[in-house]
C-alpha atoms as a PDB file:
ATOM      1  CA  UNK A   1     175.737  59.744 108.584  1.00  0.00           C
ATOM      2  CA  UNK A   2     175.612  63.139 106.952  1.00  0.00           C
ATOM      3  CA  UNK A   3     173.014  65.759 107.802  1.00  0.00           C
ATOM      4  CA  UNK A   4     169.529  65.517 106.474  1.00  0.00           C
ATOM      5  CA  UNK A   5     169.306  69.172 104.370  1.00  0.00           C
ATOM      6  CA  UNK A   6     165.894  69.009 105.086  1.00  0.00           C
ATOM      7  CA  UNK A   7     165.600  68.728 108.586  1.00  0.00           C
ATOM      8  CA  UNK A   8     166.217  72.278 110.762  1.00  0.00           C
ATOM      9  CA  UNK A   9     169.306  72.884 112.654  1.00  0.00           C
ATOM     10  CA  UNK A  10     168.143  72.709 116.264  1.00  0.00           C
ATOM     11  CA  UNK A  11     168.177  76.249 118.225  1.00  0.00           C
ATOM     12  CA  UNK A  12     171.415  76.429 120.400  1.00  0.00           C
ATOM     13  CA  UNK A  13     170.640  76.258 124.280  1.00  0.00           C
ATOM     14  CA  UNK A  14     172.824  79.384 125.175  1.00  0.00           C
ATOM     15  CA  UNK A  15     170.316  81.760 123.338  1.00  0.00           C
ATOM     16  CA  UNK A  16     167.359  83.118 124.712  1.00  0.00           C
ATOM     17  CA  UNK A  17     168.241  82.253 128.356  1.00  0.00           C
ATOM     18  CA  UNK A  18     168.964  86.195 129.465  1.00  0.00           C
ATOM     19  CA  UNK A  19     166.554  88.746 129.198  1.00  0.00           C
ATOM     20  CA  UNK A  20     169.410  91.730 128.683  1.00  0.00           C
ATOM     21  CA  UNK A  21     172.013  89.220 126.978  1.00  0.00           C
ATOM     22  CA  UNK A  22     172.847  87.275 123.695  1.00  0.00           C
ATOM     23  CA  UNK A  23     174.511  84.599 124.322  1.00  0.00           C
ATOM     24  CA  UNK A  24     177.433  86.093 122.881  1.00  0.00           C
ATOM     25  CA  UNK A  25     176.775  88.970 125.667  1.00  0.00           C
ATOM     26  CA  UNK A  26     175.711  91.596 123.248  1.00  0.00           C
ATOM     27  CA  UNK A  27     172.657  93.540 124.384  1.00  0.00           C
ATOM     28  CA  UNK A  28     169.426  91.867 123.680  1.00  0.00           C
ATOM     29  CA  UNK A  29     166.948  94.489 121.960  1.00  0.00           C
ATOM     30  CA  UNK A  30     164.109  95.719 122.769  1.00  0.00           C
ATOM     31  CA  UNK A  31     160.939  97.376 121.755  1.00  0.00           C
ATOM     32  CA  UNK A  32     158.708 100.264 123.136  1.00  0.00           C
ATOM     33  CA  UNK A  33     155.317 100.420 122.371  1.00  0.00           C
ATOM     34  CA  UNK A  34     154.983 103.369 120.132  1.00  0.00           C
ATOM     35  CA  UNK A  35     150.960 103.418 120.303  1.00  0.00           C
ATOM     36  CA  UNK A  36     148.287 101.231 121.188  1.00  0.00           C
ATOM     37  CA  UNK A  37     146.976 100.941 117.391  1.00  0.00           C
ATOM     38  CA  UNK A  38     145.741  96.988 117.814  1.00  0.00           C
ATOM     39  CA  UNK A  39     144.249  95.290 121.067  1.00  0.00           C
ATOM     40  CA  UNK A  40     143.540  91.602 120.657  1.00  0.00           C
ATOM     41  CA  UNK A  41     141.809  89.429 122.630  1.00  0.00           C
ATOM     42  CA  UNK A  42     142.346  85.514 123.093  1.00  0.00           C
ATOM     43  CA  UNK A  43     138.774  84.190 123.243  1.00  0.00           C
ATOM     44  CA  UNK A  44     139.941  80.923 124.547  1.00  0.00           C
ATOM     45  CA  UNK A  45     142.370  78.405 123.185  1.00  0.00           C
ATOM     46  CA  UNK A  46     139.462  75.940 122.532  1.00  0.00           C
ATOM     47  CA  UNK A  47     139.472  74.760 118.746  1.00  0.00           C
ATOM     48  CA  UNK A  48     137.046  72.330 116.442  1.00  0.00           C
ATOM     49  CA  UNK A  49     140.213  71.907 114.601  1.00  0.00           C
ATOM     50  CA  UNK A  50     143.909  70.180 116.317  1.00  0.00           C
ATOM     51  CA  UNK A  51     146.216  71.353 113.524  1.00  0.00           C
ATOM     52  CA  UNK A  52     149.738  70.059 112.789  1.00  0.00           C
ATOM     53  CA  UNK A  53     152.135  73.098 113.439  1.00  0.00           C
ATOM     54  CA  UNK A  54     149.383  75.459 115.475  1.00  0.00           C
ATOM     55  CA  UNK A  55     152.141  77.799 117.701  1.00  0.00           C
ATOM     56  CA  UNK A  56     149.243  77.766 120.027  1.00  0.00           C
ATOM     57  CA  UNK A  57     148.500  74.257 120.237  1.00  0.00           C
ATOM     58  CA  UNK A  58     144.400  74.619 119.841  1.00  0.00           C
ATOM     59  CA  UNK A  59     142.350  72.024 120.139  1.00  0.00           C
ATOM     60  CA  UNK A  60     139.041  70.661 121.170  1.00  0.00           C
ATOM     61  CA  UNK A  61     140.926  69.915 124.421  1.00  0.00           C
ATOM     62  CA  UNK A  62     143.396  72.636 124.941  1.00  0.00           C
ATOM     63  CA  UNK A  63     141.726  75.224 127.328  1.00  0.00           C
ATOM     64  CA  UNK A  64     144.366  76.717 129.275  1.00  0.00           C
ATOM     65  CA  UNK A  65     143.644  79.927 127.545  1.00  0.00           C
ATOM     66  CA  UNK A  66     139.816  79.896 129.106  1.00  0.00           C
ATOM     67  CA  UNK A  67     136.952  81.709 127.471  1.00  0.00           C
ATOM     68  CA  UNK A  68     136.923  85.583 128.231  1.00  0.00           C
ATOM     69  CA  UNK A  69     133.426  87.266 128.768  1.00  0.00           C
ATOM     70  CA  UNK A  70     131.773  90.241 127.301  1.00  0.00           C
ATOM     71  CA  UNK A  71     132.256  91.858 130.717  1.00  0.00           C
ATOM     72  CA  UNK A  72     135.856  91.739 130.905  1.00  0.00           C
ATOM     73  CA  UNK A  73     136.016  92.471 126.818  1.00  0.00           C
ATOM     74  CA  UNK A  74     134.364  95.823 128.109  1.00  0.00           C
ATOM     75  CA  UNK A  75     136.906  96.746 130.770  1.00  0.00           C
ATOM     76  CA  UNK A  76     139.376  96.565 128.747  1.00  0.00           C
ATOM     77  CA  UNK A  77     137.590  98.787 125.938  1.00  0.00           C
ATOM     78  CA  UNK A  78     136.748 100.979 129.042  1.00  0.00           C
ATOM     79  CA  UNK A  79     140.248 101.290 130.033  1.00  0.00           C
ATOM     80  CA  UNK A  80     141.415 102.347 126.482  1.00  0.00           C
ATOM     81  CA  UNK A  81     138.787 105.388 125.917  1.00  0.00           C
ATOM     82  CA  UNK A  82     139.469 106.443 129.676  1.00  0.00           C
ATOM     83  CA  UNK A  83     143.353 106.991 129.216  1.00  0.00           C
ATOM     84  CA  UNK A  84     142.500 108.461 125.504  1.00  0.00           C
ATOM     85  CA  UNK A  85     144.565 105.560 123.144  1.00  0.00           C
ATOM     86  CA  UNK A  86     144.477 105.949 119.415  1.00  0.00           C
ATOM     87  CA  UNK A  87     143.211 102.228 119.368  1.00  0.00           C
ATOM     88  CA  UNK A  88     142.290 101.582 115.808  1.00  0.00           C
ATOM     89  CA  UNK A  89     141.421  98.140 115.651  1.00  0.00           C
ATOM     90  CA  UNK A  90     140.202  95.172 117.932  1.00  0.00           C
ATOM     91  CA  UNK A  91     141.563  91.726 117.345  1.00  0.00           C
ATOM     92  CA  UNK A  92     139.869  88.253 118.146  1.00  0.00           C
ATOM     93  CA  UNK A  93     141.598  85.403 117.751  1.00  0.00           C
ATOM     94  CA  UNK A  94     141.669  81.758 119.631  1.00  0.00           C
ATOM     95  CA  UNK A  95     141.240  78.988 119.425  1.00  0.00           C
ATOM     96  CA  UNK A  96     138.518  79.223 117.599  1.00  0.00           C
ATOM     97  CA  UNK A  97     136.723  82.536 118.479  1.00  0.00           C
ATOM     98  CA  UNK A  98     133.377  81.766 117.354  1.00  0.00           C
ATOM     99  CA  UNK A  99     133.492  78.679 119.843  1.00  0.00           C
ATOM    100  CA  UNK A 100     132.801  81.260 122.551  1.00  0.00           C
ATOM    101  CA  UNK A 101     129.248  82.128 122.676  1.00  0.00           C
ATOM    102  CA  UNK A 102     129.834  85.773 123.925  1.00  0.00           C
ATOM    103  CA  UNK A 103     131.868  85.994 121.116  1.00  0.00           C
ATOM    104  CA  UNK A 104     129.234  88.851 118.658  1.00  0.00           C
ATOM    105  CA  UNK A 105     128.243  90.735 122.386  1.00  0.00           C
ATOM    106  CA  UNK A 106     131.790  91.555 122.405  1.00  0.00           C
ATOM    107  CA  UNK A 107     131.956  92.448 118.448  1.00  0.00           C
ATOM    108  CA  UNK A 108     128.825  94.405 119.019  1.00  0.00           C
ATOM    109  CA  UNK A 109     130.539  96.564 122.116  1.00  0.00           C
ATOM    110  CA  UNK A 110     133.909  96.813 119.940  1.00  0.00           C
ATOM    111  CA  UNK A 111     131.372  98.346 116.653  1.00  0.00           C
ATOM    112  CA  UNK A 112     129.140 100.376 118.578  1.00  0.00           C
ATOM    113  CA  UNK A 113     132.060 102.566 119.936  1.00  0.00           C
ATOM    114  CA  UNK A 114     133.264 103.093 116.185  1.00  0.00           C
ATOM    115  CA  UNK A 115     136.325 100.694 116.601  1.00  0.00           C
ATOM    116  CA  UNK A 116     137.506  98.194 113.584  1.00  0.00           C
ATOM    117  CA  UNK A 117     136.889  94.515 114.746  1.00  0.00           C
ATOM    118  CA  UNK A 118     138.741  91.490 112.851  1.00  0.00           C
ATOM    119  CA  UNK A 119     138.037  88.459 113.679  1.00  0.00           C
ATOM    120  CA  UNK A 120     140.229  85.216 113.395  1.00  0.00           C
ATOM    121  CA  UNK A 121     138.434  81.997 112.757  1.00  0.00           C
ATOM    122  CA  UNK A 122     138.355  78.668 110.202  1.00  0.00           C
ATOM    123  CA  UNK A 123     135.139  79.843 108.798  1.00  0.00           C
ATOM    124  CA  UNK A 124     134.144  76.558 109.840  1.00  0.00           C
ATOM    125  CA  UNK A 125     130.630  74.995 111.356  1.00  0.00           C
ATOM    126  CA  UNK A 126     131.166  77.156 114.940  1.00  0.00           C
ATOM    127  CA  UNK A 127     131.020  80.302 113.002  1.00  0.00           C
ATOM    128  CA  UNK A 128     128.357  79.021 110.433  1.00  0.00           C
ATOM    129  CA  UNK A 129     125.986  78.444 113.482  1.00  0.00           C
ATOM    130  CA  UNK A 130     126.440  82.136 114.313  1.00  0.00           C
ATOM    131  CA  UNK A 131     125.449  83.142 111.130  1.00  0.00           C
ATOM    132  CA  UNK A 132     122.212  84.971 112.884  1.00  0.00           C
ATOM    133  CA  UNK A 133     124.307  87.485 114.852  1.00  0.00           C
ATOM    134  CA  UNK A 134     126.856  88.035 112.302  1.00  0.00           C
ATOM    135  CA  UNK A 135     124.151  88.936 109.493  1.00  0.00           C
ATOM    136  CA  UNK A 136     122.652  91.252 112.648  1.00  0.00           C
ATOM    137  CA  UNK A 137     126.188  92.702 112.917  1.00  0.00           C
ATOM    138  CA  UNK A 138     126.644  93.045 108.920  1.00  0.00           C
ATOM    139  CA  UNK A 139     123.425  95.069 108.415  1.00  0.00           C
ATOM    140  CA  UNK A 140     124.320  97.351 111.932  1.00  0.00           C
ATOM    141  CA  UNK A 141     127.961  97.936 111.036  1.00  0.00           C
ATOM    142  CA  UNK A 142     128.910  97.196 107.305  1.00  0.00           C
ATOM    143  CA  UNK A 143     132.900  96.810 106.740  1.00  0.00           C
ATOM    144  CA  UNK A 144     134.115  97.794 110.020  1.00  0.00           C
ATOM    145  CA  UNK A 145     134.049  94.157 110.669  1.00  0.00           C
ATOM    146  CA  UNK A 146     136.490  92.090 108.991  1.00  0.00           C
ATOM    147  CA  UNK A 147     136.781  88.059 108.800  1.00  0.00           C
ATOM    148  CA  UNK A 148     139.975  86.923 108.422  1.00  0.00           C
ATOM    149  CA  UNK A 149     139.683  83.421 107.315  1.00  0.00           C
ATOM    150  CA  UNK A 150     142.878  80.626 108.054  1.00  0.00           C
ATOM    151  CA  UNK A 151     143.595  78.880 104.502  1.00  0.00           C
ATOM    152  CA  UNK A 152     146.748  77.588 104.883  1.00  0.00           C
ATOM    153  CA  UNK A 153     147.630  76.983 101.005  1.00  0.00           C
ATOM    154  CA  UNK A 154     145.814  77.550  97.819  1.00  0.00           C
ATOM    155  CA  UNK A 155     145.785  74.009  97.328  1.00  0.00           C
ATOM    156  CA  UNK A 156     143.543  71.487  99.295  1.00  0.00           C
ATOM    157  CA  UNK A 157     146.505  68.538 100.042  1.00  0.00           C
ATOM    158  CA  UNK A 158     149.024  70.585 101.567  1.00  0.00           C
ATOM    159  CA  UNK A 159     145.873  72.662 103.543  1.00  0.00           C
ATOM    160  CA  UNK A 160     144.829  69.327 104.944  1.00  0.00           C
ATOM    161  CA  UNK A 161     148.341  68.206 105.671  1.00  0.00           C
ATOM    162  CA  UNK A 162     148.184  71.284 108.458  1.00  0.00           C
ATOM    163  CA  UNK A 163     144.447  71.370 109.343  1.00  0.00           C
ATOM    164  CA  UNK A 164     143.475  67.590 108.835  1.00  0.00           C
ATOM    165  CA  UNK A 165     141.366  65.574 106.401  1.00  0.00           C
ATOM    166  CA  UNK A 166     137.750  66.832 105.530  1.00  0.00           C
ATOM    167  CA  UNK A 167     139.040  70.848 106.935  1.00  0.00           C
ATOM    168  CA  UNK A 168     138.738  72.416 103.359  1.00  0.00           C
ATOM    169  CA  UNK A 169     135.462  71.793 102.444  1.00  0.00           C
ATOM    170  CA  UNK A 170     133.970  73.575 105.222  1.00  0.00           C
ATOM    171  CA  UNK A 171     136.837  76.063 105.444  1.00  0.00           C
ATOM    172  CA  UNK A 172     135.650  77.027 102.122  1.00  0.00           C
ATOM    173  CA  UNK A 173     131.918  76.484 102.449  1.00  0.00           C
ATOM    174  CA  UNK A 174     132.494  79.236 104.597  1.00  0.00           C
ATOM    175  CA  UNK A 175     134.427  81.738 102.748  1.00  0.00           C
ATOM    176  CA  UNK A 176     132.255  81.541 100.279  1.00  0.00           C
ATOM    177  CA  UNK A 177     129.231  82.262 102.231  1.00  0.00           C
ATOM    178  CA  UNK A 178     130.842  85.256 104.090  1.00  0.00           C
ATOM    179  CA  UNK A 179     131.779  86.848 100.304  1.00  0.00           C
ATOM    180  CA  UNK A 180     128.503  86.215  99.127  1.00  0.00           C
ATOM    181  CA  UNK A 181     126.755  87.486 102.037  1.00  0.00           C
ATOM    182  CA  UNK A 182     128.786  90.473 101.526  1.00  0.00           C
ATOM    183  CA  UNK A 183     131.473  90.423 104.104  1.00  0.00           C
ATOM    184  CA  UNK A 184     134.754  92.345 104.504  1.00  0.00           C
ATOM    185  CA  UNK A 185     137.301  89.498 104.192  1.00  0.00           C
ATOM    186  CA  UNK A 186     140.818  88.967 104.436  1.00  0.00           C
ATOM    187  CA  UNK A 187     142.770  85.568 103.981  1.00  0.00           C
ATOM    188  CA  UNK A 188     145.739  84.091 106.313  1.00  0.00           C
ATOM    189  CA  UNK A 189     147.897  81.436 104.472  1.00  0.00           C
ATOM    190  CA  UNK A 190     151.133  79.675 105.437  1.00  0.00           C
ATOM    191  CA  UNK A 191     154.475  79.429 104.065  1.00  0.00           C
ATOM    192  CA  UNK A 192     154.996  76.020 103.909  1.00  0.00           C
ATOM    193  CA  UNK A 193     156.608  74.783 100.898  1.00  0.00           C
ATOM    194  CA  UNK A 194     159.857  76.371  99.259  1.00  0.00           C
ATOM    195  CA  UNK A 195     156.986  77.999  96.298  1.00  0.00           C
ATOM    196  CA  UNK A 196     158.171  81.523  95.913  1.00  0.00           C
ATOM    197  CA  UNK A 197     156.371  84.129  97.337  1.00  0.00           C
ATOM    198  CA  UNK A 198     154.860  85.281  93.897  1.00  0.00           C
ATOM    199  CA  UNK A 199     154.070  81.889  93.308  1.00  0.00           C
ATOM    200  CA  UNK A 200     151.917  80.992  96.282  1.00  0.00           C
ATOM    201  CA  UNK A 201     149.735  84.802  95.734  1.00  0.00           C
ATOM    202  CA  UNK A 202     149.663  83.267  91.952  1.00  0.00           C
ATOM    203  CA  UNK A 203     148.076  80.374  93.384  1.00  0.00           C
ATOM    204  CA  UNK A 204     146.038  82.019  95.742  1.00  0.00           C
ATOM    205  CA  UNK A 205     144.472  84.421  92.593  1.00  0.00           C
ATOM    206  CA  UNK A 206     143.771  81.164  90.703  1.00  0.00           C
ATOM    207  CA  UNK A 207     141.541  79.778  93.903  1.00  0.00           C
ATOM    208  CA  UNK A 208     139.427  82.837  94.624  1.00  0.00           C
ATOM    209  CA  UNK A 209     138.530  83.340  91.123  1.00  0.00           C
ATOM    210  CA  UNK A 210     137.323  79.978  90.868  1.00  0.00           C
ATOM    211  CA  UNK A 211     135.043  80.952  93.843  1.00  0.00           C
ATOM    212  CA  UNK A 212     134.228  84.113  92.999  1.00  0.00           C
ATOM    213  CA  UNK A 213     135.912  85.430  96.658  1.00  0.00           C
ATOM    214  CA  UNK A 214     136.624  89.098  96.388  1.00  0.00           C
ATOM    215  CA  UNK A 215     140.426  89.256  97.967  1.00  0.00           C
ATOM    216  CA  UNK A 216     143.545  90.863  96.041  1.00  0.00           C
ATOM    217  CA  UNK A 217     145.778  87.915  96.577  1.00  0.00           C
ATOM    218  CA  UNK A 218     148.384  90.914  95.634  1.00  0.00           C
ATOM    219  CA  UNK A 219     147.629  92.962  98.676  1.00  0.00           C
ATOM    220  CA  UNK A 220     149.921  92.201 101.403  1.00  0.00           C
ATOM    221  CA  UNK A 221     146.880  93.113 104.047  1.00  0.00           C
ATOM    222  CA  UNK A 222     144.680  91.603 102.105  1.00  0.00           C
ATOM    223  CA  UNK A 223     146.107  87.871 101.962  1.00  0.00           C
ATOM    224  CA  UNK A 224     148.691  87.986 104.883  1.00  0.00           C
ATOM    225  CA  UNK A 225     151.350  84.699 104.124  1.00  0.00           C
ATOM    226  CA  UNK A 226     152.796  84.461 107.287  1.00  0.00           C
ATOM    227  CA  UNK A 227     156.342  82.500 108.291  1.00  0.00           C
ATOM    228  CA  UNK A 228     156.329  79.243 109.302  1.00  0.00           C
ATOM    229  CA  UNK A 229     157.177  79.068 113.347  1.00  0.00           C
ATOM    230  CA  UNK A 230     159.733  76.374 115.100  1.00  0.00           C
ATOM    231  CA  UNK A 231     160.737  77.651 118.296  1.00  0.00           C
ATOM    232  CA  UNK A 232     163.193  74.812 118.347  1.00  0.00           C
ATOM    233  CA  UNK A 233     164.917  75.730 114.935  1.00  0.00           C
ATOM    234  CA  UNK A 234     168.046  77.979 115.039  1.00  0.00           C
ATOM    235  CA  UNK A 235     167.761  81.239 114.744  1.00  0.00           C
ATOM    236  CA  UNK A 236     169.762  84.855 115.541  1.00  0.00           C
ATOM    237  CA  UNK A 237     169.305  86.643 118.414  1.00  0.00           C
ATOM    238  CA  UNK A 238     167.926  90.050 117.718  1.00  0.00           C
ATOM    239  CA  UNK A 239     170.815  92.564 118.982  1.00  0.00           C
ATOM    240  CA  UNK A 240     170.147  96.911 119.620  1.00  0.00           C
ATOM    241  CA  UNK A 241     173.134  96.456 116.717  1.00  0.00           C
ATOM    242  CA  UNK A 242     170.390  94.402 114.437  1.00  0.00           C
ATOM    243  CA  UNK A 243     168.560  97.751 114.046  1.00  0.00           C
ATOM    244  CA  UNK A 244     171.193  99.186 111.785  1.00  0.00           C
ATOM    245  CA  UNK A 245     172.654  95.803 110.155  1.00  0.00           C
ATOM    246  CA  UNK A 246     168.954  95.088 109.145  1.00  0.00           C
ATOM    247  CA  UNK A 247     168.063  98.742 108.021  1.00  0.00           C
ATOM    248  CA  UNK A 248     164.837  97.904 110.275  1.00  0.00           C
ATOM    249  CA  UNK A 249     163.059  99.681 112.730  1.00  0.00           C
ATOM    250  CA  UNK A 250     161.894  98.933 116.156  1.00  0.00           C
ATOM    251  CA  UNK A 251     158.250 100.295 115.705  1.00  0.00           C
ATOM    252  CA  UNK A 252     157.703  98.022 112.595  1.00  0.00           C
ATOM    253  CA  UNK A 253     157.583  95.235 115.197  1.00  0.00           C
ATOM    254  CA  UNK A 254     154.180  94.214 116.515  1.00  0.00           C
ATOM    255  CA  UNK A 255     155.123  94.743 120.481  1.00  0.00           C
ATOM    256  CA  UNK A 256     155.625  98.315 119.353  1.00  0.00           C
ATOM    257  CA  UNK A 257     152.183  99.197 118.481  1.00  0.00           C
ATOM    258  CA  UNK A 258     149.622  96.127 120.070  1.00  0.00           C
ATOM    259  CA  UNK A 259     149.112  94.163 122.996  1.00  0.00           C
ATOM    260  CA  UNK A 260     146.930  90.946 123.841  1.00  0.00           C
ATOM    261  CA  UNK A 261     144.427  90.304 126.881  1.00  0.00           C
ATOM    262  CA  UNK A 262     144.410  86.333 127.650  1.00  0.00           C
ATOM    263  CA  UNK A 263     143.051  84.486 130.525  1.00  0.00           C
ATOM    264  CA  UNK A 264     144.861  81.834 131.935  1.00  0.00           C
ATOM    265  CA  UNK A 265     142.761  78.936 133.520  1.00  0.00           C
ATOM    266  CA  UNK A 266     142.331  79.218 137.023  1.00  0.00           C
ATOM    267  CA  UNK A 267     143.070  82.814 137.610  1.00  0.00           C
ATOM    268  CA  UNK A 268     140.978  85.564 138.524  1.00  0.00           C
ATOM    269  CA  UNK A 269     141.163  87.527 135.925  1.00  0.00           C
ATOM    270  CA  UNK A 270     142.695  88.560 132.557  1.00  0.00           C
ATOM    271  CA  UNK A 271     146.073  89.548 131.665  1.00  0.00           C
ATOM    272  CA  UNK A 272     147.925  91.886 128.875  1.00  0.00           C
ATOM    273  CA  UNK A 273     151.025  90.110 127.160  1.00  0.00           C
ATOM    274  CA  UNK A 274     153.424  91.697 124.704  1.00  0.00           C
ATOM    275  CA  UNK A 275     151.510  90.120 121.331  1.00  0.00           C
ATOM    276  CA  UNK A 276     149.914  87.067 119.877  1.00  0.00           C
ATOM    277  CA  UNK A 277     152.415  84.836 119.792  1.00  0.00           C
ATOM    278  CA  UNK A 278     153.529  84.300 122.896  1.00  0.00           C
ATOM    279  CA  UNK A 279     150.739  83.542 125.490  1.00  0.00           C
ATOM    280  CA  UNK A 280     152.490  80.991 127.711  1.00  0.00           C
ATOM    281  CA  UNK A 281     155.556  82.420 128.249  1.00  0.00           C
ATOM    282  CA  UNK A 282     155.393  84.666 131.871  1.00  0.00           C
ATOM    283  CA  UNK A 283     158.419  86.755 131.061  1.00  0.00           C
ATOM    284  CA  UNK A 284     156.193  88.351 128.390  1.00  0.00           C
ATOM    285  CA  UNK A 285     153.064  88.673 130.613  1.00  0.00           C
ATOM    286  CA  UNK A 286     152.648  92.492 131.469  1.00  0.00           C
ATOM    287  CA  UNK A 287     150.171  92.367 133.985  1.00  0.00           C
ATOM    288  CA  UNK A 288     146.442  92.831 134.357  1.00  0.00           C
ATOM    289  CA  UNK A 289     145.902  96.353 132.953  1.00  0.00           C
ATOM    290  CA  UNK A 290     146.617  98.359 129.627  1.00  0.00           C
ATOM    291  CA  UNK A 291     148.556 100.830 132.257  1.00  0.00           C
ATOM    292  CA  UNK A 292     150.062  97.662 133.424  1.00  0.00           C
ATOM    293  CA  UNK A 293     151.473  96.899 129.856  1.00  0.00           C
ATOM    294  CA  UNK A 294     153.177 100.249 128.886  1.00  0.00           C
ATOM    295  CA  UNK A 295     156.654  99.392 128.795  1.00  0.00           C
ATOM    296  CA  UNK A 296     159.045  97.723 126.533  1.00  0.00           C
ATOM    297  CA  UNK A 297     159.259  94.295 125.395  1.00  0.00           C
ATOM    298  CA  UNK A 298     162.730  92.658 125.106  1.00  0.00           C
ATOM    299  CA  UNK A 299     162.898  90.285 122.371  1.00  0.00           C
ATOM    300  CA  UNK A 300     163.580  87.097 124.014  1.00  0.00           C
ATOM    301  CA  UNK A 301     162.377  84.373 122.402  1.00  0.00           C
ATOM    302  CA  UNK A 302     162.904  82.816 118.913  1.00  0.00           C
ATOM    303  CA  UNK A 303     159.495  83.963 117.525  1.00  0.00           C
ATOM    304  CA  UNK A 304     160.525  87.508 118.263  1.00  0.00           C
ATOM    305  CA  UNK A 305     163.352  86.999 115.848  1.00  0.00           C
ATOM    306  CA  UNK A 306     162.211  84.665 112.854  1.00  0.00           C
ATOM    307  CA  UNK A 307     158.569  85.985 112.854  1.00  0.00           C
ATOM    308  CA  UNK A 308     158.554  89.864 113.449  1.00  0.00           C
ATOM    309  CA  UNK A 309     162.390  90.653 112.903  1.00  0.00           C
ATOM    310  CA  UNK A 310     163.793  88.822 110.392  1.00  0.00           C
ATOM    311  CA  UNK A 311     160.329  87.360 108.762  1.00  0.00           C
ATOM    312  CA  UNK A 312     158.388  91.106 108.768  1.00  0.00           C
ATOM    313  CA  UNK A 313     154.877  89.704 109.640  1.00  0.00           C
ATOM    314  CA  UNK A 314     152.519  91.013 111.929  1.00  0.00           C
ATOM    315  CA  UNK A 315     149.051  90.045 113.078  1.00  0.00           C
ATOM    316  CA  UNK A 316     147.472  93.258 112.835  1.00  0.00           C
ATOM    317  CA  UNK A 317     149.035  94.708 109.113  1.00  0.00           C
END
């Protein structure tokens, strides 16, 4: 039987197994972080939504990501304006971060100390009940709080097809409400189908003129389309050589200028890991302090290569 175009090639088991190696024993490369520009924080991997290709695997049940706290939010903010770090901007993302209760304490802290705050979230019914505190936060802070809300297409099927039936209604009962209210807001959306890039933006123009949502679906920042993930689809390995074959360089990867603070059910406390996509895996878990987290990152893992290298995105653009 001939091979199915449309299915992925699966990725080949010699890659990825050595931290210093390809599997064609060239040196694996690796990124230093430049500057701590962008601190996120994993709220929790708790979701109102289970969604079809979520590289986190969210979910109402999934909590081995556990709820962080206020306190330890603070620490960490602590630790950053005691060593003197050009942080820019603090990241929340999940899960679903308005799911954790402490979530505006901790965007309140982040504000008050003149830092940027974005915030990840479905603009769903968990952050519709926190409409209170974020109004509170709105008036207190203005646009150094951004919403960046997950619509995975312009269109509602192939959205649903990812985030279930009866997800964009709310999705954009909330958008809506945030631009009205007067909210900075940016949009996330998916590369899914084979639609040129200038195409989907097209698309996404069309949608928030119909709802009168204030985002340049031109602006790169402004409505981020990130790469579709498969860690089990082929991909290269990312080689020191890659650098110069790709005219690319190392501190336009994410590792090079942000780091993530998760906590892992059952331990005792939080821990930094090289960026947001890779929260499981312990060979990219730095330890339990910025100072901890310092050093490079080797690029071990497929998402390394088909998201940052080769795909150019980045959580924190």
């Amino acid at each position: 039987m001939p091979n199915d175009p449309m299915m992925p090639v699966l990725l080949d088991s010699a890659k990825f197994r050595d931290a210093y190696l390809t599997a064609k024993g060239e040196a694996r490369a690796e990124v230093a972080l430049r500057t701590l520009e962008t601190l996120w924080f994993n709220t929790g991997t708790l979701c109102n939504l289970t969604c079809r290709n979520c590289y986190i695997e969210s979910s109402p049940l999934n909590d081995r990501l556990v709820y962080l706290t206020a306190a330890e939010v603070a620490a960490y903010l602590d630790e950053i304006q005691a060593a003197g770090h050009p942080t820019k901007t603090i990241g929340f993302t999940g899960g679903e971060p308005f799911m954790n209760r402490e979530l505006p304490a901790m965007l309140e802290d982040v504000l008050s100390r003149g830092l940027q705050a974005m915030v990840l979230t479905n603009a769903m019914k968990p952050m519709l009940k926190m409409k209170r505190p974020l109004l509170g936060l709105l008036e207190r802070h203005g646009q150094k709080l951004t919403l960046r809300v997950s619509v995975d297409h312009y269109s509602r099927t192939v959205h649903e097809s990812e985030r279930g039936v009866r997800s964009w209604k709310p999705t954009i009962e909330g958008l809506v409400w945030l631009a009205r209210a007067g909210f900075a807001i940016h949009v996330a959306g998916r590369r899914f189908t084979d639609e040129a890039e200038a195409e989907v933006r097209a698309g996404y123009a069309r949608l928030f003129a119909e709802l009168g949502v204030p985002v340049d679906a031109a602006d790169p920042v402004a409505l981020v389309l990130f790469p579709e993930m498969d860690a089990r689809a082929d991909v290269p390995e990312i080689t020191t050589a890659c650098w110069g074959i790709l005219n690319k360089s190392p501190d336009s990867v994410m590792c090079a200028s942000a780091r993530m603070v998760i906590k892992r059910k059952g331990a005792d406390r939080p821990a930094v890991v090289a960026c947001t996509l890779l929260p499981y895996d312990p060979q990219f878990e730095l330890g339990t302090t910025l100072a901890d987290s310092l050093g490079a990152v080797r690029l071990n893992h497929p998402h390394c290569a088909k998201f940052c290298v080769l795909g150019g995105a980045a959580c924190s653009r």
